[in-house]
Protein backbone atom coordinates (compact mmCIF):
# COMPACT_ATOMS: atom_id res chain seq x y z
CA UNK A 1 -29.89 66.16 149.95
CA UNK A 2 -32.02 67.70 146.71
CA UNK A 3 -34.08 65.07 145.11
CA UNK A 4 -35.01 65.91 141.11
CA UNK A 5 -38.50 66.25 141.52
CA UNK A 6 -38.22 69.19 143.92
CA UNK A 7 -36.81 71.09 140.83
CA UNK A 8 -38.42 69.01 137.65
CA UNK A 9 -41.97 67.71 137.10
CA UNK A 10 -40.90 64.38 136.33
CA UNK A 11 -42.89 61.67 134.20
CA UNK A 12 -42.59 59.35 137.63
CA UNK A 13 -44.16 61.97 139.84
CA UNK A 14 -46.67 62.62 136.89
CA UNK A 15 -47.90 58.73 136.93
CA UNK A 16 -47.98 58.90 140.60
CA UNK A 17 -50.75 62.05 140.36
CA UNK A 18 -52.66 60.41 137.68
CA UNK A 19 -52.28 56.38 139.15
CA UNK A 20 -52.16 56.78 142.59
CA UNK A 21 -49.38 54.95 142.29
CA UNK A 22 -46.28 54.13 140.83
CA UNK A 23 -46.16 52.93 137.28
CA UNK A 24 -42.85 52.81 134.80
CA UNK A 25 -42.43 52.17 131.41
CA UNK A 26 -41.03 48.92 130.31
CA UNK A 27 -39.49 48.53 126.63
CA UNK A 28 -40.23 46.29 124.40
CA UNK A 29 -39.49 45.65 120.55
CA UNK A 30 -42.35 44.63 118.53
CA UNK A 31 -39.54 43.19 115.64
CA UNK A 32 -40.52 46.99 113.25
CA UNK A 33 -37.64 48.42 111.32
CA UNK A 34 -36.85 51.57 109.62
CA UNK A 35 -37.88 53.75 106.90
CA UNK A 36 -34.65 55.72 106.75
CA UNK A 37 -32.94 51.24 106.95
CA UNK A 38 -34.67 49.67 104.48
CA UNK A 39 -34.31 51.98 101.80
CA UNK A 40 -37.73 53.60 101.69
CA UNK A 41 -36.34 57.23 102.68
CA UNK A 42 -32.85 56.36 103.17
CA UNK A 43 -30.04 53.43 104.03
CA UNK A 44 -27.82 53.04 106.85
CA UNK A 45 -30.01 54.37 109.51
CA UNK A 46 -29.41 58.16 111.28
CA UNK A 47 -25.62 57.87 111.81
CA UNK A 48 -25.92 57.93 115.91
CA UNK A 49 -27.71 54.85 115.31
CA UNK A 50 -27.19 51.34 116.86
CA UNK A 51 -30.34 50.17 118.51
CA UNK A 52 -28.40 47.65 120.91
CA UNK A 53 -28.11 50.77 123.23
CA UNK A 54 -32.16 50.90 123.47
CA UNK A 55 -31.98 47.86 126.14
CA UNK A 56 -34.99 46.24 125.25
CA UNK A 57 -35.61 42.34 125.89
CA UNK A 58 -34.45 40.14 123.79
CA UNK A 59 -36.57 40.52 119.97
CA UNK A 60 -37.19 36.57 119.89
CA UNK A 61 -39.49 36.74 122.82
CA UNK A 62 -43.15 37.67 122.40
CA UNK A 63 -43.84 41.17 123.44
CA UNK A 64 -46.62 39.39 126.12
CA UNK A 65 -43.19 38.17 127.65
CA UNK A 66 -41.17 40.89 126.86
CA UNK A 67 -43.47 42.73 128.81
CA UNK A 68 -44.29 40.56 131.74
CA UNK A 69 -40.67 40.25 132.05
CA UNK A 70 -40.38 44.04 132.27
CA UNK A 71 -42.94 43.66 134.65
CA UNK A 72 -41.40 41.56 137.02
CA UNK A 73 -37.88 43.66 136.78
CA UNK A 74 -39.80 47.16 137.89
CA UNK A 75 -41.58 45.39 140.68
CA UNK A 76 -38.32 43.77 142.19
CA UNK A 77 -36.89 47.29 141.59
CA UNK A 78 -39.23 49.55 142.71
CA UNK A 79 -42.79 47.70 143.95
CA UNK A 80 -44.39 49.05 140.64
CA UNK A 81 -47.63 47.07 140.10
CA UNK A 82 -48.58 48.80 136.99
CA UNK A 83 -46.72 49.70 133.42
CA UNK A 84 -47.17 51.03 130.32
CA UNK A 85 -45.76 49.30 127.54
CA UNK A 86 -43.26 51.41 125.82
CA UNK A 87 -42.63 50.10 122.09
CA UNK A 88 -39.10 51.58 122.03
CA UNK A 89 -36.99 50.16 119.29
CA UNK A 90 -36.65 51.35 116.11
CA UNK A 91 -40.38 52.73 114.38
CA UNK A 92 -43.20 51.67 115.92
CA UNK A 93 -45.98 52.88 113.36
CA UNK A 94 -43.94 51.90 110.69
CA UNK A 95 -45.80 48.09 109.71
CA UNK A 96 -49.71 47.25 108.21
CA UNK A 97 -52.38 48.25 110.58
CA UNK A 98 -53.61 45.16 111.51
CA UNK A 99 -49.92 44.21 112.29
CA UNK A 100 -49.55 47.41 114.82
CA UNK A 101 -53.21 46.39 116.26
CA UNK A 102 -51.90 42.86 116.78
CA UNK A 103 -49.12 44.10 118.17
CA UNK A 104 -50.61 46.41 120.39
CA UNK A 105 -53.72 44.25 121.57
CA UNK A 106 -50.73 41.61 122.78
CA UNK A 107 -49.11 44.19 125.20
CA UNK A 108 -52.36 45.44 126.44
CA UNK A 109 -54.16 41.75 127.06
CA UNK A 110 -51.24 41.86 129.89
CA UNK A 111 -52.56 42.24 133.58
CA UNK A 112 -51.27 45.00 135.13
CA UNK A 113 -50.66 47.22 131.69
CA UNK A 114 -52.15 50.25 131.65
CA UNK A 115 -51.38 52.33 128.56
CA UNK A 116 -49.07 51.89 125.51
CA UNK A 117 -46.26 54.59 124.68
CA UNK A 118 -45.37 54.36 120.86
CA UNK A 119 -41.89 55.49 119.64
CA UNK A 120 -42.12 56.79 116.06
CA UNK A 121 -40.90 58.86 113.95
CA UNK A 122 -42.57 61.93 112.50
CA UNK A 123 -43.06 60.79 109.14
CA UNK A 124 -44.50 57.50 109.77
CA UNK A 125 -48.12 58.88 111.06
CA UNK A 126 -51.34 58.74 109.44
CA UNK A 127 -55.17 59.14 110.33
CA UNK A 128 -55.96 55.53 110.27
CA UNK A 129 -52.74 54.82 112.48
CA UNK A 130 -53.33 57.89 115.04
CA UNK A 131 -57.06 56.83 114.93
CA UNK A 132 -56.19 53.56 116.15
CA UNK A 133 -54.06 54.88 118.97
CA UNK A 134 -56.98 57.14 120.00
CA UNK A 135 -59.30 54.27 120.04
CA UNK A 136 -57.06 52.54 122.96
CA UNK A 137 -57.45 55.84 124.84
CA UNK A 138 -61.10 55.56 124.54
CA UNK A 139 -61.22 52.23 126.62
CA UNK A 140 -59.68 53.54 129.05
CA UNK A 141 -55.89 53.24 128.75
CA UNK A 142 -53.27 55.78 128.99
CA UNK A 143 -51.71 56.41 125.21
CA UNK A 144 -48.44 58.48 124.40
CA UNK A 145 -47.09 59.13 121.08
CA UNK A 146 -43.23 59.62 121.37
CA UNK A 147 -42.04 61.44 118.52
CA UNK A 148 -38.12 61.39 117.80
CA UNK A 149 -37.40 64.78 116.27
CA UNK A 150 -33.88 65.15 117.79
CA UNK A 151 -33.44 68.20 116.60
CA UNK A 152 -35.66 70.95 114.96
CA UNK A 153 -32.67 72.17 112.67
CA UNK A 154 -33.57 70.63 108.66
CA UNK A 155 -29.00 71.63 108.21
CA UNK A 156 -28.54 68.94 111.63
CA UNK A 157 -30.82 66.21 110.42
CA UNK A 158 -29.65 66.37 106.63
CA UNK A 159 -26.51 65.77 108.44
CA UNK A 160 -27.14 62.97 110.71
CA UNK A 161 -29.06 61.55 107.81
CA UNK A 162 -32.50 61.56 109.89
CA UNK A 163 -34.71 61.29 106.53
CA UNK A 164 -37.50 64.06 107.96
CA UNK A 165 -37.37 67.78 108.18
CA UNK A 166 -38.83 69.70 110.81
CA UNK A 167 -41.64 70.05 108.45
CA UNK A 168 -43.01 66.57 108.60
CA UNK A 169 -42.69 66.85 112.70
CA UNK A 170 -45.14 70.05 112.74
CA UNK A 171 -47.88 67.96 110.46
CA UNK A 172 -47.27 65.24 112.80
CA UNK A 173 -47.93 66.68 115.60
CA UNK A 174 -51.07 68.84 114.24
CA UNK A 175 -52.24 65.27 113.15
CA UNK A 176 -51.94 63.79 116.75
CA UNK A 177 -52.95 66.60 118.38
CA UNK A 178 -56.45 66.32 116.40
CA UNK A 179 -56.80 63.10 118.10
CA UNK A 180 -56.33 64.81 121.64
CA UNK A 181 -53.25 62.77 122.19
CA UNK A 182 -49.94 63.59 124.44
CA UNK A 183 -46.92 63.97 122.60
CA UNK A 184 -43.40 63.05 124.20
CA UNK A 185 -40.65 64.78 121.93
CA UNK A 186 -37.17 63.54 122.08
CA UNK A 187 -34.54 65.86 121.68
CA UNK A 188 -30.20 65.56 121.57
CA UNK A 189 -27.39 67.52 123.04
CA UNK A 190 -24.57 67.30 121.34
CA UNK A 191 -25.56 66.91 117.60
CA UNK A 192 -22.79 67.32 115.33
CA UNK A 193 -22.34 71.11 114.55
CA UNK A 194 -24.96 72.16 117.34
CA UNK A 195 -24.59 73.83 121.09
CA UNK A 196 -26.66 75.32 123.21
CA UNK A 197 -27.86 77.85 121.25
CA UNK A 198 -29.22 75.19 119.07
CA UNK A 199 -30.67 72.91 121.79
CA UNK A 200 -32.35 76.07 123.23
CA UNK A 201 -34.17 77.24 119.60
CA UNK A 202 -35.20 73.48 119.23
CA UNK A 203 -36.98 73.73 122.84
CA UNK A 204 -38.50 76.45 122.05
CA UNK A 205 -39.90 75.17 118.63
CA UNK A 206 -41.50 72.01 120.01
CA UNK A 207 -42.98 74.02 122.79
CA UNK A 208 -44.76 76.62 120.51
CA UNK A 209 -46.28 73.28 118.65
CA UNK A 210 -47.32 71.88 121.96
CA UNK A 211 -45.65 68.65 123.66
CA UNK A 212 -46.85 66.95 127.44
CA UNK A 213 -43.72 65.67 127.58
CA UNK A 214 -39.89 65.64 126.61
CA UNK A 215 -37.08 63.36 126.78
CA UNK A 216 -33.47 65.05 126.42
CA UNK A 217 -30.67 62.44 125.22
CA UNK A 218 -27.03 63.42 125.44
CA UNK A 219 -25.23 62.09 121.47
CA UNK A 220 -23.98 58.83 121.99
CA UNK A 221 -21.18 57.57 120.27
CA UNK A 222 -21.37 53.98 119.73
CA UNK A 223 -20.01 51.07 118.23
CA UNK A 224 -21.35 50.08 114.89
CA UNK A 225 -22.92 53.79 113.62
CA UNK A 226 -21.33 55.82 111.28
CA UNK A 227 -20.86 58.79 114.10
CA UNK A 228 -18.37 56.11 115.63
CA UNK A 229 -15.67 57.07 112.84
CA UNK A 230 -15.93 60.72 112.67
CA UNK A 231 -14.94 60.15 116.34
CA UNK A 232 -12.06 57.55 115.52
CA UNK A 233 -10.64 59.71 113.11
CA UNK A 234 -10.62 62.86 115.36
CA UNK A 235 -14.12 64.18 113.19
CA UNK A 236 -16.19 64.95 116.41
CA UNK A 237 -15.55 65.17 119.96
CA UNK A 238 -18.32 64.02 122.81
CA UNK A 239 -19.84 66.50 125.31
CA UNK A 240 -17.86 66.84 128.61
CA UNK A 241 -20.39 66.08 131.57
CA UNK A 242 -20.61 69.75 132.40
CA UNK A 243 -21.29 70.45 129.78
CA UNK A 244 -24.55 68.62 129.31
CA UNK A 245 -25.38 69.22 132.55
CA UNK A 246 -25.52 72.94 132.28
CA UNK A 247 -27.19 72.52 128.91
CA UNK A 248 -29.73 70.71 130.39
CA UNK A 249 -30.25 72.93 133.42
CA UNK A 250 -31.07 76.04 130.72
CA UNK A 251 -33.88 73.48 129.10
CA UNK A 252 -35.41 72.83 132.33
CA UNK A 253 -35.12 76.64 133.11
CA UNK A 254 -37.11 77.26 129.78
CA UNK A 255 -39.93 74.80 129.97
CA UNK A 256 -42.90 75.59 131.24
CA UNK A 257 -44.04 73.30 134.59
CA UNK A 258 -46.28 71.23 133.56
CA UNK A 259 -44.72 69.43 130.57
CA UNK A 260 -43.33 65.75 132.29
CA UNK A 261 -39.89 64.96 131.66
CA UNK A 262 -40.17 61.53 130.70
CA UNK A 263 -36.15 61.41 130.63
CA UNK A 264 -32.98 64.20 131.04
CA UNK A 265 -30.23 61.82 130.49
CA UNK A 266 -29.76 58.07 128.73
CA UNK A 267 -27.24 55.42 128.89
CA UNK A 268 -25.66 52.62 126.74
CA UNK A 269 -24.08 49.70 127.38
CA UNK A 270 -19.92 49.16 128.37
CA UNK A 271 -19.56 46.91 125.03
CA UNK A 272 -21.12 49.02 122.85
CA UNK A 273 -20.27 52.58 123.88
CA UNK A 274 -16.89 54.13 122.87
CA UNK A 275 -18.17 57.83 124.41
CA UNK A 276 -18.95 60.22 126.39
CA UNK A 277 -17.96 57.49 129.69
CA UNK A 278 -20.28 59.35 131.55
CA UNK A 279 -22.83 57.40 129.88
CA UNK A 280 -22.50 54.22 131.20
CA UNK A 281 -25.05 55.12 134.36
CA UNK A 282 -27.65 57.48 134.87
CA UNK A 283 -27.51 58.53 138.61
CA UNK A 284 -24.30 60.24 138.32
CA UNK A 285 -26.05 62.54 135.36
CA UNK A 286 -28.95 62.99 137.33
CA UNK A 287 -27.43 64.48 140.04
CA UNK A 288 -25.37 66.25 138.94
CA UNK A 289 -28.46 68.26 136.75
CA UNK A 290 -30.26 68.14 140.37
CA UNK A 291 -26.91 69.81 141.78
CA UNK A 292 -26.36 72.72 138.96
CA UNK A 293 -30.35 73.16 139.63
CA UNK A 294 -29.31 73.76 143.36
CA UNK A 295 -26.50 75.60 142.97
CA UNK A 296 -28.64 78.19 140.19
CA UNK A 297 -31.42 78.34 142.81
CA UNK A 298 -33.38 77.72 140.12
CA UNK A 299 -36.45 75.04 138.72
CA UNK A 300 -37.94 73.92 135.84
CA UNK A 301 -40.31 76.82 134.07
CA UNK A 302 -38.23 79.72 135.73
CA UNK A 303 -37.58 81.67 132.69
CA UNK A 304 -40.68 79.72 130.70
CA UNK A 305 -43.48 82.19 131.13
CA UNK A 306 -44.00 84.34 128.33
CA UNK A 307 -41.20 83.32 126.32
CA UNK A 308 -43.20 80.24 124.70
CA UNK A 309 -46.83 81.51 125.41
């Protein structure tokens, strides 16, 4: 049977290169909010938005638990020794900057943490902050900045009421990119007025910038976002699994080998998801993108070279 990772450089397979070993992400959530919540560039949040589908540990724990129980989850899972502490929820840049070093001193001062991977958005960077995130690199630890673009279309995210253009993403990631850090870009099938054609411009954008790595979401619909009744009402309709899958399969197609997909698929919980159903698990996505990849004879950065330089 076809295993991902004979078709898809994988951020697993990636950590196993650099580690010798395995080592996973675990989330946290450091207690940050929003720019585009609290009313500094918007209200309401991006209207896919409920951050109980992030799966984090509970916020009233310290992160040093949050992440030694993360810790102790991956090992019974998988044997991991080592993890990287991934400060997931909501903006993670987006506080004082001796509250982000506090914050990210506590996850590091745990044994067995090797790097930090910081969710953020693109407008919520500066020198001092990106300097501070370069300074962890230089003792030694691995450091990712994950930016959530979504999509590179300014029509999409004045729709989804993001609060960025694609502007503020390209100084972002000229900014981090000074600093010699990795970028992660997140990106979303199934946007609200977007299809493939869309999905495979935005690829191609965040390529020609430069990313390490990528994580491709499929839209959730869930509970308590504004998205949720545009679907009630008949407004929007979720992606069939086929869909997505063969979307997907065209972004691996285009992306050249040796960017690490951190994640091709994403899941949210029974009580909180209203659709697509094929979100409730991951494996079934999975392998059904490992399948189509099969079927096409075909693996990631096939039809890359010399279409993104």
């Amino acid at each position: 049977m076809a295993v991902l990772s004979e078709f898809v450089e994988t951020f697993g397979q990636q950590c196993l290169r650099v580690f010798g070993e395995r080592v996973h992400k675990v989330a946290i959530d450091a207690g940050f909010t929003c720019p585009n919540r609290d009313g500094t560039r918007g209200r309401g949040g991006c209207t896919f938005c409920n951050n109980k589908s992030f799966h984090p540990q509970a916020p009233a724990a310290s992160i040093a638990d949050q992440v030694r129980a993360g810790m102790a989850c991956v090992s019974r899972r998988t044997g991991a020794r080592k993890v990287i502490a991934y400060f997931q929820t909501y903006t993670n840049t987006y506080a004082p900057l001796e509250q982000l070093a506090a914050s990210y001193e506590e996850a590091l001062a745990v044994p067995g943490v090797v790097g930090l991977s910081i969710g953020t958005r693109p407008d919520c960077l500066s020198e001092e902050i990106v300097g501070l995130l370069a300074s962890y690199r230089e003792r030694g630890f691995s450091v990712w900045v994950e930016l959530g673009l979504q999509s590179s279309f300014d029509d999409t995210l004045a729709r989804v009421n993001r609060g960025h253009g694609f502007a503020e993403y390209r100084d972002a990631v000229a900014l981090v990119q000074r600093y010699g850090l990795p970028i992660c870009t997140h990106l979303i099938v199934g946007l609200p007025g977007e299809d493939r054609r869309h999905a495979l411009e935005s690829l191609k954008r965040v390529i020609t910038l430069g990313v390490a790595g990528l994580k491709i979401h499929p839209l959730h619909i869930v509970r308590g976002s504004r998205l949720a009744r545009d679907w009630r009402t008949g407004g929007m309709t979720a992606l069939p699994l086929s869909t997505y899958v063969g979307i997907v399969a065209d972004l691996i197609e285009h992306t050249p080998s040796h960017i690490a997909f951190h994640r091709l698929t994403g899941t949210a919980k029974a009580a909180i998801l209203l659709a697509p159903s094929w979100c409730l698990g991951k494996w079934k996505v999975l392998n059904a993108i490992t399948a189509e990849l099969a079927r096409r004879g075909t693996y990631q950065g096939i039809l890359a070279e010399g279409a993104h330089g």
